[in-house]
N, C-alpha and C. Protein backbone atom coordinates (compact mmCIF):
# COMPACT_ATOMS: atom_id res chain seq x y z
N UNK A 1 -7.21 18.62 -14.33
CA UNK A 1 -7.64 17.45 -15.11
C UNK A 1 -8.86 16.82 -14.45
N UNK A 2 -9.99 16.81 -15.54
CA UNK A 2 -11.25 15.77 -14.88
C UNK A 2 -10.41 14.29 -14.13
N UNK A 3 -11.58 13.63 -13.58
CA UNK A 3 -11.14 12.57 -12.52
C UNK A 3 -11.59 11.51 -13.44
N UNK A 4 -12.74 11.93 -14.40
CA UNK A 4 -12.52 10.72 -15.26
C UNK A 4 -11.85 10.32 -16.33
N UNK A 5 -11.35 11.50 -17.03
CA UNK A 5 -9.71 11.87 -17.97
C UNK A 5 -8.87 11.19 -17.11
N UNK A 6 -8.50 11.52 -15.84
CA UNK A 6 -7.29 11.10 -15.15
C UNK A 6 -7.35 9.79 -15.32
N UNK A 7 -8.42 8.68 -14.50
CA UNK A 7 -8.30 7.36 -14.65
C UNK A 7 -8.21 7.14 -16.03
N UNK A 8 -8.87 7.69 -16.62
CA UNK A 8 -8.84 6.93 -18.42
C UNK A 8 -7.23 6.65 -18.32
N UNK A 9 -7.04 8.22 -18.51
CA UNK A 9 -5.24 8.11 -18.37
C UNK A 9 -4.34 6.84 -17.96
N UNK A 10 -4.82 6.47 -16.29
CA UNK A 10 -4.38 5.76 -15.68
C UNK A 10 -4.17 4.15 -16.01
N UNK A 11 -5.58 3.97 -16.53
CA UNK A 11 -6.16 2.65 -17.18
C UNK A 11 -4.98 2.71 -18.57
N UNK A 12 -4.85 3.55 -19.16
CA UNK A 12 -4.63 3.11 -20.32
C UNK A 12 -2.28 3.06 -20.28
N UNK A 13 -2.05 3.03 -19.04
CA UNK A 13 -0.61 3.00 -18.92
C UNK A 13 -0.55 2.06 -19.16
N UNK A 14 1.53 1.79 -19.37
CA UNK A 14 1.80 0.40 -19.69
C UNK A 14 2.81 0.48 -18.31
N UNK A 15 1.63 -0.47 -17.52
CA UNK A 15 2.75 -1.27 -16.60
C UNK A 15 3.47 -2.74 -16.69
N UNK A 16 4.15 -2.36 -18.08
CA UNK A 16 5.26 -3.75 -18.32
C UNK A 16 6.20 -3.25 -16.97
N UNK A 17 7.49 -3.94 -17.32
CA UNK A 17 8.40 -3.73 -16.19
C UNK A 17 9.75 -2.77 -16.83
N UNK A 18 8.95 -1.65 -16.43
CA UNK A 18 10.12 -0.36 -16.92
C UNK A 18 9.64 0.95 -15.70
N UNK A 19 8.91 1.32 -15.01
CA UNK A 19 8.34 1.98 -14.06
C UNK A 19 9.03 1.98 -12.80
N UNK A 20 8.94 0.92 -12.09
CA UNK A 20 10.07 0.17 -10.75
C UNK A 20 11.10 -0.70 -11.76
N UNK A 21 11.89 -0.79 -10.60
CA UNK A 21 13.24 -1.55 -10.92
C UNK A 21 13.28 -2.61 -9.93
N UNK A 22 12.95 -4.10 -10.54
CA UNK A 22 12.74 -4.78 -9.92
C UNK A 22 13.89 -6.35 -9.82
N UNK A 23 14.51 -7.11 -9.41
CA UNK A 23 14.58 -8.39 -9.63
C UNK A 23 14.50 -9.78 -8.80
N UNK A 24 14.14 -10.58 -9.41
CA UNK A 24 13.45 -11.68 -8.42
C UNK A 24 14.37 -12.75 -8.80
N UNK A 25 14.83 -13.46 -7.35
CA UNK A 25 15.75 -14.48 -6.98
C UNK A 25 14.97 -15.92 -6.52
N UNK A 26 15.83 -17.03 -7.22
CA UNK A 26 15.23 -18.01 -6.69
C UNK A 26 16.07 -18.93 -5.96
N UNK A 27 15.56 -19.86 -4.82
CA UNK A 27 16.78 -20.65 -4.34
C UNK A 27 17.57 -19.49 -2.91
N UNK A 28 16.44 -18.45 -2.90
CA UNK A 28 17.10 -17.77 -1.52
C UNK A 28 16.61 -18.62 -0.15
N UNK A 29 17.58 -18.64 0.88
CA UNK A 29 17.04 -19.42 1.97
C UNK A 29 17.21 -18.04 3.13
N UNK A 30 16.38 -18.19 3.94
CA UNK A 30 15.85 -17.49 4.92
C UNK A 30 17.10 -16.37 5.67
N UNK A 31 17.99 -17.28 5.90
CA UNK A 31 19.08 -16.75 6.37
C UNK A 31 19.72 -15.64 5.52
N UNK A 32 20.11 -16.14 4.16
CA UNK A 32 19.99 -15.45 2.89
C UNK A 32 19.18 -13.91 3.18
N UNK A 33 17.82 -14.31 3.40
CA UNK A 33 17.04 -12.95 3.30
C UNK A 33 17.42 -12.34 4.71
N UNK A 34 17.35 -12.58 5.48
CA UNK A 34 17.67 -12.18 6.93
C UNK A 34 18.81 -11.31 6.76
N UNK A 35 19.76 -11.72 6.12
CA UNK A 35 21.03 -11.27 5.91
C UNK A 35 21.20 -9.58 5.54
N UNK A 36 20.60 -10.21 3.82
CA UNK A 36 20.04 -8.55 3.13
C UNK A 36 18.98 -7.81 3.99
N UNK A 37 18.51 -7.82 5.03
CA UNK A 37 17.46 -6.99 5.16
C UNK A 37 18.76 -6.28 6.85
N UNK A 38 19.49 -7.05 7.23
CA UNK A 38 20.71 -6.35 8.00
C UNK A 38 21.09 -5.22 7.31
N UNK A 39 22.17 -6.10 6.40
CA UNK A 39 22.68 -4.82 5.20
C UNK A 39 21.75 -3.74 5.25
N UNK A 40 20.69 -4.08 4.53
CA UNK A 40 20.24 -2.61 4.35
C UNK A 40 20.07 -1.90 5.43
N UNK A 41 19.42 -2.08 6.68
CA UNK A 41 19.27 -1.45 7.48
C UNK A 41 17.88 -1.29 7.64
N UNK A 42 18.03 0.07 8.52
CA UNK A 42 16.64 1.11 8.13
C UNK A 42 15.96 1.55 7.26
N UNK A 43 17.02 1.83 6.11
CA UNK A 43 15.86 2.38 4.97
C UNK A 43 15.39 1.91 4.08
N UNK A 44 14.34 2.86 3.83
CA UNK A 44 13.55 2.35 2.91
C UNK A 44 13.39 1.63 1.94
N UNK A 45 14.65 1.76 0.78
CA UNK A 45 14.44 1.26 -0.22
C UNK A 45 15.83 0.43 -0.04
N UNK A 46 16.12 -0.44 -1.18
CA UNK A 46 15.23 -1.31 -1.71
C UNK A 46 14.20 -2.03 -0.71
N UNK A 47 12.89 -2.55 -1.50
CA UNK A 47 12.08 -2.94 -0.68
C UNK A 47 12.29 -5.01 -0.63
N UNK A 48 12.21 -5.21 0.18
CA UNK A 48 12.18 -6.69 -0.32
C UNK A 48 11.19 -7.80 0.58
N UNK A 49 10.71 -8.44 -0.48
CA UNK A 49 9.68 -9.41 -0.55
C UNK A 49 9.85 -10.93 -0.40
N UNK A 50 9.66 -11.61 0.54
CA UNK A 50 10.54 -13.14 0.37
C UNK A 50 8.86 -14.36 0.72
N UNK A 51 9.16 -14.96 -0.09
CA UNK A 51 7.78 -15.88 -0.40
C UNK A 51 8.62 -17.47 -0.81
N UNK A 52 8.77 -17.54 0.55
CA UNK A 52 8.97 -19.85 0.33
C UNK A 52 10.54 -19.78 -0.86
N UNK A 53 11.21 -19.08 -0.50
CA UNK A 53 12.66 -19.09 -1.29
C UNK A 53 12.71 -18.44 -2.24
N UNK A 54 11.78 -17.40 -2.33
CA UNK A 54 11.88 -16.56 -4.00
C UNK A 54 11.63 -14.92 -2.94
N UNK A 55 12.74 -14.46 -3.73
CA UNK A 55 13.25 -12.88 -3.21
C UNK A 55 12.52 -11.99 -4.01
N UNK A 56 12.22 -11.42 -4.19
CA UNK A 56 11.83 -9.90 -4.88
C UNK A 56 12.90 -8.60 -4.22
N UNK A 57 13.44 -8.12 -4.88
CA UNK A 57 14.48 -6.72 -4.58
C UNK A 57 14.10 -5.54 -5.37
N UNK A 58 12.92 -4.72 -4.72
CA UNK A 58 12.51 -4.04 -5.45
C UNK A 58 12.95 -2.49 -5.13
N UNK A 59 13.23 -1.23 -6.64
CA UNK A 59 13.53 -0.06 -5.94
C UNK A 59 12.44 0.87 -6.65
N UNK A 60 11.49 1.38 -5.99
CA UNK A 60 10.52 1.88 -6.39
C UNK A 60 11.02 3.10 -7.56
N UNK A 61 10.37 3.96 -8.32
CA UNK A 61 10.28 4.55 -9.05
C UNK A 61 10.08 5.73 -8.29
N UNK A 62 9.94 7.13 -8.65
CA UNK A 62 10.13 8.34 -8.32
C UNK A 62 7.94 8.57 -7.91
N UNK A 63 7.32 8.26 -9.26
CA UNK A 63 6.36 7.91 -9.52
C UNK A 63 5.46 7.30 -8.16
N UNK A 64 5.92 6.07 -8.28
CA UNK A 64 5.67 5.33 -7.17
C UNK A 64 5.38 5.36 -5.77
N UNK A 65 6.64 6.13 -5.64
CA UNK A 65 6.76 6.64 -4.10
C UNK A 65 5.99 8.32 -4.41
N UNK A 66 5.41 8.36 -4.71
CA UNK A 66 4.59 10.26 -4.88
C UNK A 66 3.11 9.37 -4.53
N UNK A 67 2.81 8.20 -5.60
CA UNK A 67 1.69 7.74 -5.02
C UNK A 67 1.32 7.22 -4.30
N UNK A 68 2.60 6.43 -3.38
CA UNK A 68 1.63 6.23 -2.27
C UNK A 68 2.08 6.90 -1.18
N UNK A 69 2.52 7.74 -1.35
CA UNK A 69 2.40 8.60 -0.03
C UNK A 69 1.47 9.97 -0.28
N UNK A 70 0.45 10.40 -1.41
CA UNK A 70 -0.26 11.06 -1.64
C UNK A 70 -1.60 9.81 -1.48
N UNK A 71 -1.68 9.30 -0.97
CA UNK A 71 -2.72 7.54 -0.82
C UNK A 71 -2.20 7.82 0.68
N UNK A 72 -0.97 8.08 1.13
CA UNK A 72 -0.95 7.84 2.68
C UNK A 72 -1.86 9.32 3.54
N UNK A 73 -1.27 10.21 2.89
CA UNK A 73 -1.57 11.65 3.30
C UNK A 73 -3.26 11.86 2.95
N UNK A 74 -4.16 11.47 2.25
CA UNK A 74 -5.44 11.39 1.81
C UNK A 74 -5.93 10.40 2.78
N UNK A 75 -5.33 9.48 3.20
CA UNK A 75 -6.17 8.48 4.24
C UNK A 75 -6.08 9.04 5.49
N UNK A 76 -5.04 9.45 5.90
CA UNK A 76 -4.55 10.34 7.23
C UNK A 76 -5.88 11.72 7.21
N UNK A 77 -6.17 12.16 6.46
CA UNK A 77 -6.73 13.14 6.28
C UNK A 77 -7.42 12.83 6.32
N UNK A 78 -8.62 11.85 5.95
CA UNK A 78 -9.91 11.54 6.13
C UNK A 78 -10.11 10.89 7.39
N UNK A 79 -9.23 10.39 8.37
CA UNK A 79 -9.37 9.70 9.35
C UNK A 79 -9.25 10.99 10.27
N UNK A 80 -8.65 12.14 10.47
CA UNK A 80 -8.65 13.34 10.99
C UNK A 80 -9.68 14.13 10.87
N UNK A 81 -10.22 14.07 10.07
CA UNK A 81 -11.65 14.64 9.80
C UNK A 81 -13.12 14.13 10.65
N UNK A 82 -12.59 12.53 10.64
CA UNK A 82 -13.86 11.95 11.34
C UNK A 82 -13.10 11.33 12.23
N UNK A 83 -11.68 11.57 13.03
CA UNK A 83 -11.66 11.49 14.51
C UNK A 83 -11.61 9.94 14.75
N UNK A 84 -11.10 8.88 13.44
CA UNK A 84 -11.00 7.79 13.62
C UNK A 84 -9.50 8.01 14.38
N UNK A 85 -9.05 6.98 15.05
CA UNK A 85 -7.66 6.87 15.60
C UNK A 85 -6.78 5.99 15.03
N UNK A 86 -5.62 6.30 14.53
CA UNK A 86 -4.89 5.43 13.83
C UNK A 86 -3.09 5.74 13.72
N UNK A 87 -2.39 4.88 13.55
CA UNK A 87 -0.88 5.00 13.82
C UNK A 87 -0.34 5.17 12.40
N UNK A 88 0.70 5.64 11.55
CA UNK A 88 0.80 5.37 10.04
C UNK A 88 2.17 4.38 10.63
N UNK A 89 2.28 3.19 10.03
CA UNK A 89 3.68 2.49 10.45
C UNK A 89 4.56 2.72 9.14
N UNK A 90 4.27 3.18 7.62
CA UNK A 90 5.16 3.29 6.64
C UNK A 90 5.70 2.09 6.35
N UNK A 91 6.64 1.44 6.12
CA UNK A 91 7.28 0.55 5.30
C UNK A 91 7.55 -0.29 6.31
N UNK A 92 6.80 -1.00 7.32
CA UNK A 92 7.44 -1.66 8.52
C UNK A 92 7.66 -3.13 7.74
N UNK A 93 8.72 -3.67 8.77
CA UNK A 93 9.17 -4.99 8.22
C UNK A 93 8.36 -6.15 8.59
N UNK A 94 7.78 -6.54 8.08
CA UNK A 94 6.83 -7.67 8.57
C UNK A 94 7.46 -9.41 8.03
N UNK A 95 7.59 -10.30 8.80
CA UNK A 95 8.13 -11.70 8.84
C UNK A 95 7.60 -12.66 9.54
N UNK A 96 7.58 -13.62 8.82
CA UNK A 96 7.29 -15.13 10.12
C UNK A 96 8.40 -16.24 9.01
N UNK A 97 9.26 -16.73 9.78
CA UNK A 97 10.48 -17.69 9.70
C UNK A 97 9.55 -19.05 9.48
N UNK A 98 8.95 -19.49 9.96
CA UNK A 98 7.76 -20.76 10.02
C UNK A 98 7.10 -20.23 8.42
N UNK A 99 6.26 -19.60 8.38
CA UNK A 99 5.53 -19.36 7.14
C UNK A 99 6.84 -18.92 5.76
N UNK A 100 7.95 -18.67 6.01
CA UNK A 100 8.77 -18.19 4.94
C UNK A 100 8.19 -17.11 4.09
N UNK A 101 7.88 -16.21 4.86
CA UNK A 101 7.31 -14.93 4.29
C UNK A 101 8.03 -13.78 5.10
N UNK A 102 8.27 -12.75 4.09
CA UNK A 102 8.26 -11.51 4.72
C UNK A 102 8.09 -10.64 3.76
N UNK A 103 7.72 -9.26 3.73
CA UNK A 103 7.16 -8.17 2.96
C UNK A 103 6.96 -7.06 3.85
N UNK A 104 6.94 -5.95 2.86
CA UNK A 104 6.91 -4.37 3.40
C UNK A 104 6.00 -3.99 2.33
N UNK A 105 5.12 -2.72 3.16
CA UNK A 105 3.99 -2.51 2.51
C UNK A 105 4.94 -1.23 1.84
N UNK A 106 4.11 -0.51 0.97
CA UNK A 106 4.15 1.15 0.62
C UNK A 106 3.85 1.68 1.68
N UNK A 107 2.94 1.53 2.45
CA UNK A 107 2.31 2.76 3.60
C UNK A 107 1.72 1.56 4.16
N UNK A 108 1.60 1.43 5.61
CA UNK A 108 0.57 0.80 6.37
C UNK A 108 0.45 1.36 7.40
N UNK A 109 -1.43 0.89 8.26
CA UNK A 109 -1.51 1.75 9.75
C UNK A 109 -2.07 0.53 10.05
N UNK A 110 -2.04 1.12 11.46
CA UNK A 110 -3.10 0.39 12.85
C UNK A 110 -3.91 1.29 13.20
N UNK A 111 -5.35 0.94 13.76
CA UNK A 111 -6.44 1.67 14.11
C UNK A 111 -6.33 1.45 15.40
N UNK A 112 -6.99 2.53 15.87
CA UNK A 112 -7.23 2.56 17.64
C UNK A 112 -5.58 2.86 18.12
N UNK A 113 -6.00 2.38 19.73
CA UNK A 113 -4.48 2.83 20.30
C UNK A 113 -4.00 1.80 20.92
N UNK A 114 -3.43 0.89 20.05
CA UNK A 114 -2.89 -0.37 20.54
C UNK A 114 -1.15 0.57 20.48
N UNK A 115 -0.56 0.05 22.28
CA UNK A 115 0.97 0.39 22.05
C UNK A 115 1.84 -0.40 21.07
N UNK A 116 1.83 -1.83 21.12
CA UNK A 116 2.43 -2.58 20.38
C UNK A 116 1.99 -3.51 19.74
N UNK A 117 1.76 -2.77 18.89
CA UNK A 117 0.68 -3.97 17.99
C UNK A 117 2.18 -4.74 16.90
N UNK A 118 1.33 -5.92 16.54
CA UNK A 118 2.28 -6.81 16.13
C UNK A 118 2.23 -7.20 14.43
N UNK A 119 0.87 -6.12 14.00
CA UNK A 119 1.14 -6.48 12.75
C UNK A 119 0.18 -5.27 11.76
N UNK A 120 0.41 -4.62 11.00
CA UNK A 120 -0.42 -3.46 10.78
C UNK A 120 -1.93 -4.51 10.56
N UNK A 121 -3.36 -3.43 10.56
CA UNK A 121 -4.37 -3.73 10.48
C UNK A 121 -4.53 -3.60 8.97
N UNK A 122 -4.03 -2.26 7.50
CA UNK A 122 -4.55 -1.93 6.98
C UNK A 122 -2.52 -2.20 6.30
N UNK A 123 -2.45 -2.03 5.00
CA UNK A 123 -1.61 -2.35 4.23
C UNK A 123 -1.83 -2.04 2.89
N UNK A 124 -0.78 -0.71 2.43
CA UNK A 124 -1.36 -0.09 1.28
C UNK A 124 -0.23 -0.52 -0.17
N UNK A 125 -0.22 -1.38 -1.05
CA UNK A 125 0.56 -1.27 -2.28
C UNK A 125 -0.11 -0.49 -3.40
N UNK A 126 1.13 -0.03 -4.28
CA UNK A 126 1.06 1.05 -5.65
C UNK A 126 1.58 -0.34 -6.24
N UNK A 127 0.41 -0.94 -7.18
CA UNK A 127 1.25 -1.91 -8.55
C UNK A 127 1.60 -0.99 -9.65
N UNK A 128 2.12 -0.44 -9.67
CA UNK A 128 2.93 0.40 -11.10
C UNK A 128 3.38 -0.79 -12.15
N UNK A 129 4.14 -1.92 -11.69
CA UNK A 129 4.67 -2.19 -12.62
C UNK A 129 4.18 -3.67 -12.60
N UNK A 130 4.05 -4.69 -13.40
CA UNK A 130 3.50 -6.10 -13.29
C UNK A 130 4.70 -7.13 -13.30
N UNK A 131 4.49 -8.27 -13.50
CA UNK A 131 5.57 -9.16 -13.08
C UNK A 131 6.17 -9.68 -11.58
N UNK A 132 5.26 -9.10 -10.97
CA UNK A 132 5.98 -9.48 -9.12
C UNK A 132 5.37 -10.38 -8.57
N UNK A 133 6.11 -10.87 -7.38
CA UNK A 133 5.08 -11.68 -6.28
C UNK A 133 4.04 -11.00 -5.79
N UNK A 134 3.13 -12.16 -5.90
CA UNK A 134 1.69 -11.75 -5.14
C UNK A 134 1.88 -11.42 -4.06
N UNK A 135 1.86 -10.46 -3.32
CA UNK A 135 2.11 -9.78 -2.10
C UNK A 135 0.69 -10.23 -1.00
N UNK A 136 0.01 -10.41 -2.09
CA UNK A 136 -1.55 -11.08 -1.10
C UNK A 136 -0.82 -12.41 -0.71
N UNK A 137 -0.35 -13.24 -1.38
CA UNK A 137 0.10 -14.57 -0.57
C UNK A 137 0.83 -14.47 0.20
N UNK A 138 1.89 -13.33 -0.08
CA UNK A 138 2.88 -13.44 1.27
C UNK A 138 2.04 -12.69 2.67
N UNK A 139 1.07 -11.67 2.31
CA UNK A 139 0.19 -10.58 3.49
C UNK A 139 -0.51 -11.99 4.05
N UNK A 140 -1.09 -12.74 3.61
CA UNK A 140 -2.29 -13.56 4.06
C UNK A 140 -1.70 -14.40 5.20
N UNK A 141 -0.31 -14.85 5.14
CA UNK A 141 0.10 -15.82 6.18
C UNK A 141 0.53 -15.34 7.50
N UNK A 142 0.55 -13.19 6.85
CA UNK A 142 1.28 -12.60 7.79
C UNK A 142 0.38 -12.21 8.98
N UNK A 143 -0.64 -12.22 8.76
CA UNK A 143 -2.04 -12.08 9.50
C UNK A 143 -2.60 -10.68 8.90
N UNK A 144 -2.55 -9.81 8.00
CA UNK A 144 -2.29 -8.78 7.72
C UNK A 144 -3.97 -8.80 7.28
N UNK A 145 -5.09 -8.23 8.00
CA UNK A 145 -6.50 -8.32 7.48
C UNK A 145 -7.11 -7.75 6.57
N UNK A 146 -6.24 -5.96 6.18
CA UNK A 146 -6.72 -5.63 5.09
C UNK A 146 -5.58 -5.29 4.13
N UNK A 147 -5.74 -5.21 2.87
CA UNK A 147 -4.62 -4.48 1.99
C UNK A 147 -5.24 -3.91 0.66
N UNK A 148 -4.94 -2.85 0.49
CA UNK A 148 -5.64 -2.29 -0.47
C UNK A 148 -4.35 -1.97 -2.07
N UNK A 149 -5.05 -2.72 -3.15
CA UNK A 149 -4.19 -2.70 -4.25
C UNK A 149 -4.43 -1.23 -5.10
N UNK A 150 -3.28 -0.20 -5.14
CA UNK A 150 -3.88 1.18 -5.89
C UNK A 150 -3.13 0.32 -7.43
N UNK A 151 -3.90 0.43 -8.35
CA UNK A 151 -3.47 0.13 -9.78
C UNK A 151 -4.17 0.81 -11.03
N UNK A 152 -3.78 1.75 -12.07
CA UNK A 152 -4.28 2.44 -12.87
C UNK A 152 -5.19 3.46 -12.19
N UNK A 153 -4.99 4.34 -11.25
CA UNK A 153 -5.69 4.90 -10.62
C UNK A 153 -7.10 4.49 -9.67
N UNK A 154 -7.03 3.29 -9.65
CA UNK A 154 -8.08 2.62 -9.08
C UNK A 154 -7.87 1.90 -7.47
N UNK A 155 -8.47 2.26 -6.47
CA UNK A 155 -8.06 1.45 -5.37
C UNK A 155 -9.08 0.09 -5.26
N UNK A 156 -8.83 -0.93 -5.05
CA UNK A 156 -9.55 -1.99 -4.43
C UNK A 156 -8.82 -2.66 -3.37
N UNK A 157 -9.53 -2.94 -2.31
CA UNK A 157 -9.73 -3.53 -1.18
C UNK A 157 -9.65 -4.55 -0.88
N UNK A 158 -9.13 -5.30 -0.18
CA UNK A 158 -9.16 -6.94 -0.40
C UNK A 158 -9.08 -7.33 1.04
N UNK A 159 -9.72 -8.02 1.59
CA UNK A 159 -10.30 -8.34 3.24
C UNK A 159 -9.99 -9.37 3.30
N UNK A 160 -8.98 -10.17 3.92
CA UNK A 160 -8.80 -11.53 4.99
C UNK A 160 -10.04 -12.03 5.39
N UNK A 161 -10.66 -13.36 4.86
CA UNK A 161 -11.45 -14.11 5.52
C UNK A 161 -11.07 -15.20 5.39
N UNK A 162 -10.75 -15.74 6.65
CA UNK A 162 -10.03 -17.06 7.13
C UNK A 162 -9.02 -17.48 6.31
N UNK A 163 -8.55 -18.09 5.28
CA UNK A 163 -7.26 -18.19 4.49
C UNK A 163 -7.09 -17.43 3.66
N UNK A 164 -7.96 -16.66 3.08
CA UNK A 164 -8.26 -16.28 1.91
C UNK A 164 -8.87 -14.68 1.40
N UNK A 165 -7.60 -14.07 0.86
CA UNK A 165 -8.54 -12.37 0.14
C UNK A 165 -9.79 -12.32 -0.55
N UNK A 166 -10.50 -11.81 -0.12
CA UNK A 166 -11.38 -11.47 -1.03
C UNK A 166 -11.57 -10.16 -1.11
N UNK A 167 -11.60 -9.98 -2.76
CA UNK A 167 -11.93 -8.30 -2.92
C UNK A 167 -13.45 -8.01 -2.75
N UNK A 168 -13.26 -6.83 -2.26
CA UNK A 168 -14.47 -5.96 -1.36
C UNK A 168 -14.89 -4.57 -2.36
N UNK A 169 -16.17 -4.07 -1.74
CA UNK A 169 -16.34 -2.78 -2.68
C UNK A 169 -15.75 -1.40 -1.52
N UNK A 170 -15.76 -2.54 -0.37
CA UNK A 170 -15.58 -0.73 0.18
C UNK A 170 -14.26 -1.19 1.58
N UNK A 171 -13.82 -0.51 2.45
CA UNK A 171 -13.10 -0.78 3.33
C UNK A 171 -13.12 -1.90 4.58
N UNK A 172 -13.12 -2.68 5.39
CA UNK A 172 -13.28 -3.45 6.46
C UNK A 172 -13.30 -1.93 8.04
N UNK A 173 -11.97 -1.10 7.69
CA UNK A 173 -11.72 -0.30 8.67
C UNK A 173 -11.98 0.56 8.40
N UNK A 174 -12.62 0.57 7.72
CA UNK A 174 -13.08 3.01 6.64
C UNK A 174 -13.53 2.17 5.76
N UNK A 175 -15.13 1.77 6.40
CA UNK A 175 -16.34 1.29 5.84
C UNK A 175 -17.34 2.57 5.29
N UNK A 176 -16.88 3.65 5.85
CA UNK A 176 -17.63 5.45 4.97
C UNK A 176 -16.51 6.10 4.28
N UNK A 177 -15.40 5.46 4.47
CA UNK A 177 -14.59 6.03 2.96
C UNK A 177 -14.74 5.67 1.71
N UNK A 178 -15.34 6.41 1.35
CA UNK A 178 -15.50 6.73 -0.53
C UNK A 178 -14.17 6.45 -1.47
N UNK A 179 -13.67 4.73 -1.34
CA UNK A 179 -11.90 4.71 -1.85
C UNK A 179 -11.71 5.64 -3.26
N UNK A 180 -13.13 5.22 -4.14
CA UNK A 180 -13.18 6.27 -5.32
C UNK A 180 -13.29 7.59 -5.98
N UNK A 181 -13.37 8.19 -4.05
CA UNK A 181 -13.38 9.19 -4.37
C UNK A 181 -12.26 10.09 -3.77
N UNK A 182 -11.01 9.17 -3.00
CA UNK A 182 -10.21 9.46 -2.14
C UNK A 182 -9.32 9.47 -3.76
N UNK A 183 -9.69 8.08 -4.53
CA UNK A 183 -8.97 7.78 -5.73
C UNK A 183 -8.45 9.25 -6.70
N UNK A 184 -9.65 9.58 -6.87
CA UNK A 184 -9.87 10.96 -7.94
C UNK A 184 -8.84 12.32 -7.66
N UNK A 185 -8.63 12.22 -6.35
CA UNK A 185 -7.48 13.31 -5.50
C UNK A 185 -6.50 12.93 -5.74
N UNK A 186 -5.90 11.38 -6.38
CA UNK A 186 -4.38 11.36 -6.33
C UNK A 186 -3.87 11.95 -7.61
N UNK A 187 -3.85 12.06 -8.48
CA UNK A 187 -3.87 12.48 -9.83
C UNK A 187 -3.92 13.95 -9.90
N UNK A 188 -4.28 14.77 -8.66
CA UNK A 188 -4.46 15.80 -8.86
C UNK A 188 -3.00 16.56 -9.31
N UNK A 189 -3.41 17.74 -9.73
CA UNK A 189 -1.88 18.63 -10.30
C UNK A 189 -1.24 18.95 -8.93
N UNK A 190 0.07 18.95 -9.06
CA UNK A 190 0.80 19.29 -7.97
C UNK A 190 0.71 20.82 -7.83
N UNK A 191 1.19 21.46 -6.52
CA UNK A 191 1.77 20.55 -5.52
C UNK A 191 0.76 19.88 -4.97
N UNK A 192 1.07 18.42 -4.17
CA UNK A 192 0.23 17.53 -3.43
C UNK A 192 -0.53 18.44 -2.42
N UNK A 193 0.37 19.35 -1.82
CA UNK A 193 -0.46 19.78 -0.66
C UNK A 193 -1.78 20.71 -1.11
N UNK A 194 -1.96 20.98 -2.64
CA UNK A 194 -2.99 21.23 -3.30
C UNK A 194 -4.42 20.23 -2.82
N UNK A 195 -4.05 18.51 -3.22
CA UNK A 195 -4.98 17.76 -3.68
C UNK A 195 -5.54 17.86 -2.60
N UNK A 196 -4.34 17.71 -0.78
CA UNK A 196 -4.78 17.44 0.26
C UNK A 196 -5.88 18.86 0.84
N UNK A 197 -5.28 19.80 0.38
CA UNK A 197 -6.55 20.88 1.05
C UNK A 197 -7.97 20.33 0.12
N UNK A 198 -7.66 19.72 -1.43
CA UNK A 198 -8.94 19.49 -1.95
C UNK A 198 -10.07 18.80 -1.02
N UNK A 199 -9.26 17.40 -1.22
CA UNK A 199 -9.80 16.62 -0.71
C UNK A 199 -10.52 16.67 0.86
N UNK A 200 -9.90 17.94 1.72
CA UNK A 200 -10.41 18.08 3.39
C UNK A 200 -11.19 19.32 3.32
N UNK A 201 -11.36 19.79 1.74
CA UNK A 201 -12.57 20.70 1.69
C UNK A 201 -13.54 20.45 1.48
N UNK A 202 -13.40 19.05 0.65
CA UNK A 202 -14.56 18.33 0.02
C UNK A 202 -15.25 17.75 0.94
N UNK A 203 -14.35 17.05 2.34
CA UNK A 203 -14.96 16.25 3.12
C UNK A 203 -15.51 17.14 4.05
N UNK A 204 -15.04 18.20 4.39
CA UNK A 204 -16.11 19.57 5.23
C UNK A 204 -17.38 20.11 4.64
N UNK A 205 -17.46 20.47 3.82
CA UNK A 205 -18.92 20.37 2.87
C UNK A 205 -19.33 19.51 2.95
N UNK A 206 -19.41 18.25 2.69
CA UNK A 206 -20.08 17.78 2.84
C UNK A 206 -20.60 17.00 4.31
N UNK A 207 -19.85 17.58 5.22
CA UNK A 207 -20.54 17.48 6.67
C UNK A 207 -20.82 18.27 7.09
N UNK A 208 -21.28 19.69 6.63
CA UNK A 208 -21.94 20.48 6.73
C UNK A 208 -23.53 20.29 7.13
């Protein structure tokens, strides 16, 4: 499939709320969320989102989770190519009790070789479906500097400056990544490990 068929494609989905399986609570208090995120444990899913007493309990879609971990495996790959250094942290739990926030990304990393870093640098969500908390309000208090929104096949970027996101055209940390053209590889026909040889052939040619 062309890359500009694909986005058309992409653009033209309906992300009402039938994609993820989502529901949002109000009147949760901290302890409350603290609680459920015991229960669950370690894994992954459900994901949950807590913003000033309002819960989000989200369980991603089949969909969902293909894209952003074909978004995780394409960034990994371009950072291997050009020898940037970086950690993938995946779904880490991120919180501050004072700010009444906590959230988990789809995929997040840290750059360089910090042992214990305290909060990812880069933070990746798939909006598949609409209706949720702004995940930028809850990222912004978390110190979280970049986060990139993938939606209708499209990635944009959104950079922490002092209180406030602002969307960007290109990366803060993979300021020579081409997001639109990392974009065009997710869509590709399976298997994934197809798109990924695409995409690390494309980026060898052209450093040729």
């Amino acid at each position: 499939m062309g890359t500009r068929r694909a986005i058309q494609r992409l653009e033209a989905a309906d992300d009402s709320p039938h994609e993820d399986h989502f529901v949002v609570i109000h009147d949760v208090t901290w302890k409350d969320y603290e609680r459920l995120l015991a229960i669950r444990g370690e894994r992954a899913v459900p994901r949950l989102t807590y913003l000033e007493g309002v819960l989000e309990i989200m369980s991603p879609a089949r969909s969902h989770e293909l894209i952003k971990s074909v978004i995780g495996c394409l960034v990994e790959t371009w950072c291997l190519e050009h020898d940037v250094v970086f950690s993938p942290y995946g779904s880490w739990t991120l919180k501050k009790r004072k700010e009444e926030r906590g959230a988990e990304a789809d995929e997040c990393y840290v750059f360089g070789d910090a042992l214990e870093p305290e909060r990812p640098d880069l933070a990746i969500e798939v909006l598949w479906t609409s209706g949720r908390i702004d995940k930028l309000e809850v990222y912004r208090k978390l110190g979280v500097r970049e986060v990139w929104y993938w939606r209708k096949g499209r990635i944009t970027p959104y950079v922490l400056r002092g209180e406030r996101y602002r969307a960007a055209t290109k990366s803060k940390f993979l300021p020579h990544l081409d997001l639109e053209e990392l974009a065009s590889f997710i869509d590709h026909a399976p298997p994934v490990s197809a798109a990924i040889r695409a995409y690390r052939d494309r980026l060898r040619k052209r450093a040729r």
